[in-house]
Protein backbone atom coordinates (compact mmCIF):
# COMPACT_ATOMS: atom_id res chain seq x y z
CA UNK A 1 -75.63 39.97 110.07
CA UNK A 2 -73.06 41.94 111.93
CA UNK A 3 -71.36 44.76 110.03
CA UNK A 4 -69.68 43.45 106.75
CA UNK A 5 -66.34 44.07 105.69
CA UNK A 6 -64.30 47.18 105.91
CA UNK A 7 -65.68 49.27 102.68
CA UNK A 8 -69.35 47.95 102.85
CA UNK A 9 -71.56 49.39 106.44
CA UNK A 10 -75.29 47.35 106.24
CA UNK A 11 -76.18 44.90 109.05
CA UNK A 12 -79.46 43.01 110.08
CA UNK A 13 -79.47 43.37 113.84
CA UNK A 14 -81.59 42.45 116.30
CA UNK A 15 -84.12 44.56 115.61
CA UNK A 16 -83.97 44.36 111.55
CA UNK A 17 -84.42 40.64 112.17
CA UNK A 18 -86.56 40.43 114.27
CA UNK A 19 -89.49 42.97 112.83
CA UNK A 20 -88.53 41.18 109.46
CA UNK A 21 -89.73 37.71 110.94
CA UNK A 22 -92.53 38.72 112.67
CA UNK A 23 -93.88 40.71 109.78
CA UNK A 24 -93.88 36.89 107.76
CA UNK A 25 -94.74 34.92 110.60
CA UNK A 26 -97.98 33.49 111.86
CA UNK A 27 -99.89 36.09 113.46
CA UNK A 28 -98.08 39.08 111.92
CA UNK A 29 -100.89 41.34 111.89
CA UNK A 30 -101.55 41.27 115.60
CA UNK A 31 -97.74 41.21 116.62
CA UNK A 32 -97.13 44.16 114.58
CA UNK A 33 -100.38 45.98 115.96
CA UNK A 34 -99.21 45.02 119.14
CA UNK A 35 -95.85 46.21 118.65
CA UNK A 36 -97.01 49.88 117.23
CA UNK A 37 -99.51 49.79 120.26
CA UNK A 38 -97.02 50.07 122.43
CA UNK A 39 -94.32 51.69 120.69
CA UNK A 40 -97.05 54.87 120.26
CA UNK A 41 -97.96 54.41 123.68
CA UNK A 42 -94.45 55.56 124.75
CA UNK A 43 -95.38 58.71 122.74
CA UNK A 44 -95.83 61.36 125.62
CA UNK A 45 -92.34 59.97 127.44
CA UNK A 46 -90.07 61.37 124.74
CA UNK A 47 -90.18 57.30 123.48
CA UNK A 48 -87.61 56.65 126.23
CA UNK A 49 -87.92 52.97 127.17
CA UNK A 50 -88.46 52.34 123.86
CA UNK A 51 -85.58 49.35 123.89
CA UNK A 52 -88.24 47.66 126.63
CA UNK A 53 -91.18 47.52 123.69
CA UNK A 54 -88.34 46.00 121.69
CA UNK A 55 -87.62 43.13 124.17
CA UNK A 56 -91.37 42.58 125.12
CA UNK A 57 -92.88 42.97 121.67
CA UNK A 58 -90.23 41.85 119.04
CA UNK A 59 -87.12 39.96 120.95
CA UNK A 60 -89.03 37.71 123.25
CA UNK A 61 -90.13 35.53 120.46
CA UNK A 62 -86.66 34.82 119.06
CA UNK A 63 -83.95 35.16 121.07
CA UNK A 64 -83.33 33.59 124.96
CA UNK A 65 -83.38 35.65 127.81
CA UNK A 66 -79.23 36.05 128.40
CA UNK A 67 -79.25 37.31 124.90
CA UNK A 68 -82.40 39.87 125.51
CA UNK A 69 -80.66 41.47 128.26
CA UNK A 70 -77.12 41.94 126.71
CA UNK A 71 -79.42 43.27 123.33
CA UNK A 72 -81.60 45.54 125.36
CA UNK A 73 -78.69 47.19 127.59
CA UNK A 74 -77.20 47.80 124.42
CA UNK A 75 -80.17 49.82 122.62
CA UNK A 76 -80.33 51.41 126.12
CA UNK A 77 -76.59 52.45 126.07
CA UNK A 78 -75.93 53.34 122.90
CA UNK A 79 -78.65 53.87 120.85
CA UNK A 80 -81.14 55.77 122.85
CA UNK A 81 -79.29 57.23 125.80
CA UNK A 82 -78.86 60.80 125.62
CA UNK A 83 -76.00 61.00 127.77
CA UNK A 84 -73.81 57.52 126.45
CA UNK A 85 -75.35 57.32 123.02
CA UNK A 86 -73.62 57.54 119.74
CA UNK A 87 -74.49 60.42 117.95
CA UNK A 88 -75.05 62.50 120.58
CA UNK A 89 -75.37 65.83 118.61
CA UNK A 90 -78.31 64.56 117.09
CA UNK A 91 -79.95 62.73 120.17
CA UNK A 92 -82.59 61.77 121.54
CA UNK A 93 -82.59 59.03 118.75
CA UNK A 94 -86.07 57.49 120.54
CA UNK A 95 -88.14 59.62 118.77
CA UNK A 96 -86.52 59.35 115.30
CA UNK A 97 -87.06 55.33 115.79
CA UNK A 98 -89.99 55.09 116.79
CA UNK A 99 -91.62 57.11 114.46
CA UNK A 100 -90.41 55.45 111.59
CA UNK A 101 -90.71 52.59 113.19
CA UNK A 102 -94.61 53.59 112.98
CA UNK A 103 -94.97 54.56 110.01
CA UNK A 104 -93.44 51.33 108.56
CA UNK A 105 -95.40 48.98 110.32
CA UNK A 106 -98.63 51.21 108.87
CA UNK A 107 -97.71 50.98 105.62
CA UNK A 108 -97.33 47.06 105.91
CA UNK A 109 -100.46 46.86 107.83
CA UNK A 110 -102.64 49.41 105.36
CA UNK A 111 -105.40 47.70 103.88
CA UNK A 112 -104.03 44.10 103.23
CA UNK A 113 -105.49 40.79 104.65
CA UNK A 114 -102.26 39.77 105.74
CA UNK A 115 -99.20 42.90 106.19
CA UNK A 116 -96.83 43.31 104.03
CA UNK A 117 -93.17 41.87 104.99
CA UNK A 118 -90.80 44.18 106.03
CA UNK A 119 -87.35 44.20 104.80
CA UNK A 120 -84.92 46.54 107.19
CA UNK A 121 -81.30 47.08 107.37
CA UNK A 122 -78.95 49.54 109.23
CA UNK A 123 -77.09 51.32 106.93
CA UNK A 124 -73.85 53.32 108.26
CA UNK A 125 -71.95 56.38 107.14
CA UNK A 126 -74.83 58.56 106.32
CA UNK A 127 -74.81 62.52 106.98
CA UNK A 128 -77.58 62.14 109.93
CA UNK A 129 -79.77 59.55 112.11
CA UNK A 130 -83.12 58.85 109.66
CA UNK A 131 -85.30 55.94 109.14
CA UNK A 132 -86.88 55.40 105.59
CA UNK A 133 -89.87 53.96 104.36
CA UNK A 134 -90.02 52.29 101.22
CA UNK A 135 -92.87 50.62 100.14
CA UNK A 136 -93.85 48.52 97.01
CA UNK A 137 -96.84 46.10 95.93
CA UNK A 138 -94.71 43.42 97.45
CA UNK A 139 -93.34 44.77 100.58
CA UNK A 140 -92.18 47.66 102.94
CA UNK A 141 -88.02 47.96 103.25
CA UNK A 142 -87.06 50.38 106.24
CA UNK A 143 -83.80 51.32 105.98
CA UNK A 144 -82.03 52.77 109.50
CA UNK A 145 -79.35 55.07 108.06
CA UNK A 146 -76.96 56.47 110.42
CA UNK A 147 -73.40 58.45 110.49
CA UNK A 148 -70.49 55.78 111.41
CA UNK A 149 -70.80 54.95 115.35
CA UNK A 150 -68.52 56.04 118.17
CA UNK A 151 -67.35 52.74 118.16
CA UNK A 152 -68.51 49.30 116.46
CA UNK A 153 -70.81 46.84 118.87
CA UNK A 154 -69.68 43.61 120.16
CA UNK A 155 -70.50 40.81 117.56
CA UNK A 156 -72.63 38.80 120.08
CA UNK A 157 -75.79 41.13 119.44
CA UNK A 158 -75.80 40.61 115.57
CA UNK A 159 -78.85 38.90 114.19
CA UNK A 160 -79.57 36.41 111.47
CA UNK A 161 -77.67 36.99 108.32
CA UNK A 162 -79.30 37.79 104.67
CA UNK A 163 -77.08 37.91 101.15
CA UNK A 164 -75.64 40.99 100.26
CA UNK A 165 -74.18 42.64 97.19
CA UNK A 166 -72.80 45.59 96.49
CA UNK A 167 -71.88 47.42 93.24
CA UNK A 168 -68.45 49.43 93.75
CA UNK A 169 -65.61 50.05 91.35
CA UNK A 170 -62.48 49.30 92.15
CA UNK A 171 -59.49 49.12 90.33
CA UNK A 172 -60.93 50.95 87.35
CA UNK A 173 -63.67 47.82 87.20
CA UNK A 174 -67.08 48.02 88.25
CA UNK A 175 -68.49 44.84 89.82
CA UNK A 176 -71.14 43.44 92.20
CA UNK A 177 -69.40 42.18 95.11
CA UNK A 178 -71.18 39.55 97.65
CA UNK A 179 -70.24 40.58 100.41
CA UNK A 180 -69.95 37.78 103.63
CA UNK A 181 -71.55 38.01 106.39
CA UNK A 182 -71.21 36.79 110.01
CA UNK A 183 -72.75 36.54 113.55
CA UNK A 184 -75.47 35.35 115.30
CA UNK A 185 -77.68 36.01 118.79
């Protein structure tokens, strides 16, 4: 889902799609052990190259290699680049990721037969860059929270989309409000 509509900032990129699908999908435990495998192992470089565990560990099993490379220079651009990245005041973002990014895929592996599905979304206009961990009997929801980015990211990266509401009031009414969604890898 690419961002939705002007007063509502969630999306279900690349990454929130794909660690959401491979947490259901056959083999979940051993792609997310994988996955944490090597995202730890880029522990003692800062996490840099941490977009490169993405395509190798999480994209490579849903999207085609065009799309992979146009994702992946992305992360690497704006998200974890210390000199082009948004949010630069707060960077390097690597670490920030990655860690939750860790501790989520613990708490959906922790003691179960099969892990726990993850639920994650990127949530925009927050005070800093943070990554929460919620978990509950049935699942583990990471939500990527960040301040509003230098500028929004072209539509072809956008991932799968899921149904949305939110509550607002407007006009003096309160309602829930679906909110539409659009775009696709």
């Amino acid at each position: 889902m690419g961002f939705v509509g002007p007063d509502f900032s969630i999306a279900k990129g690349p990454v929130t799609h794909c660690l959401d699908e491979l947490s259901t999908g056959k083999g979940a435990r051993k792609g997310l052990t994988a996955l944490a495998k090597a995202v730890a192992g880029l522990r003692r470089k800062n996490f840099r190259g941490l977009e490169h565990v993405f395509a190798e560990h999480l994209f490579a099993y849903f999207y085609s290699q065009a799309s992979i490379k146009k994702i992946t220079e992305h992360l690497g651009t704006y998200w974890f680049n210390e000199q082009t990245g948004w949010w630069r005041d707060v960077q390097p973002i690597a670490p920030i990721y990655a860690v939750g990014l860790l501790k989520t895929i613990d708490e959906s592996l922790r003691g179960k037969s099969r892990p726990l599905p993850i639920d994650s979304y990127w949530i925009i206009g927050y005070r800093a860059v943070e990554l929460m961990t919620l978990e509950s009997k049935s699942q583990v929801t990471l939500l990527i929270v960040t301040p509003e980015p230098g500028n929004r990211a072209p539509s072809g990266i956008w991932g799968e989309s899921s149904k949305v509401w939110v509550t607002v009031r407007r006009d003096g009414k309160v309602a829930a409000l679906p909110v539409k969604t659009k775009g696709k890898v």
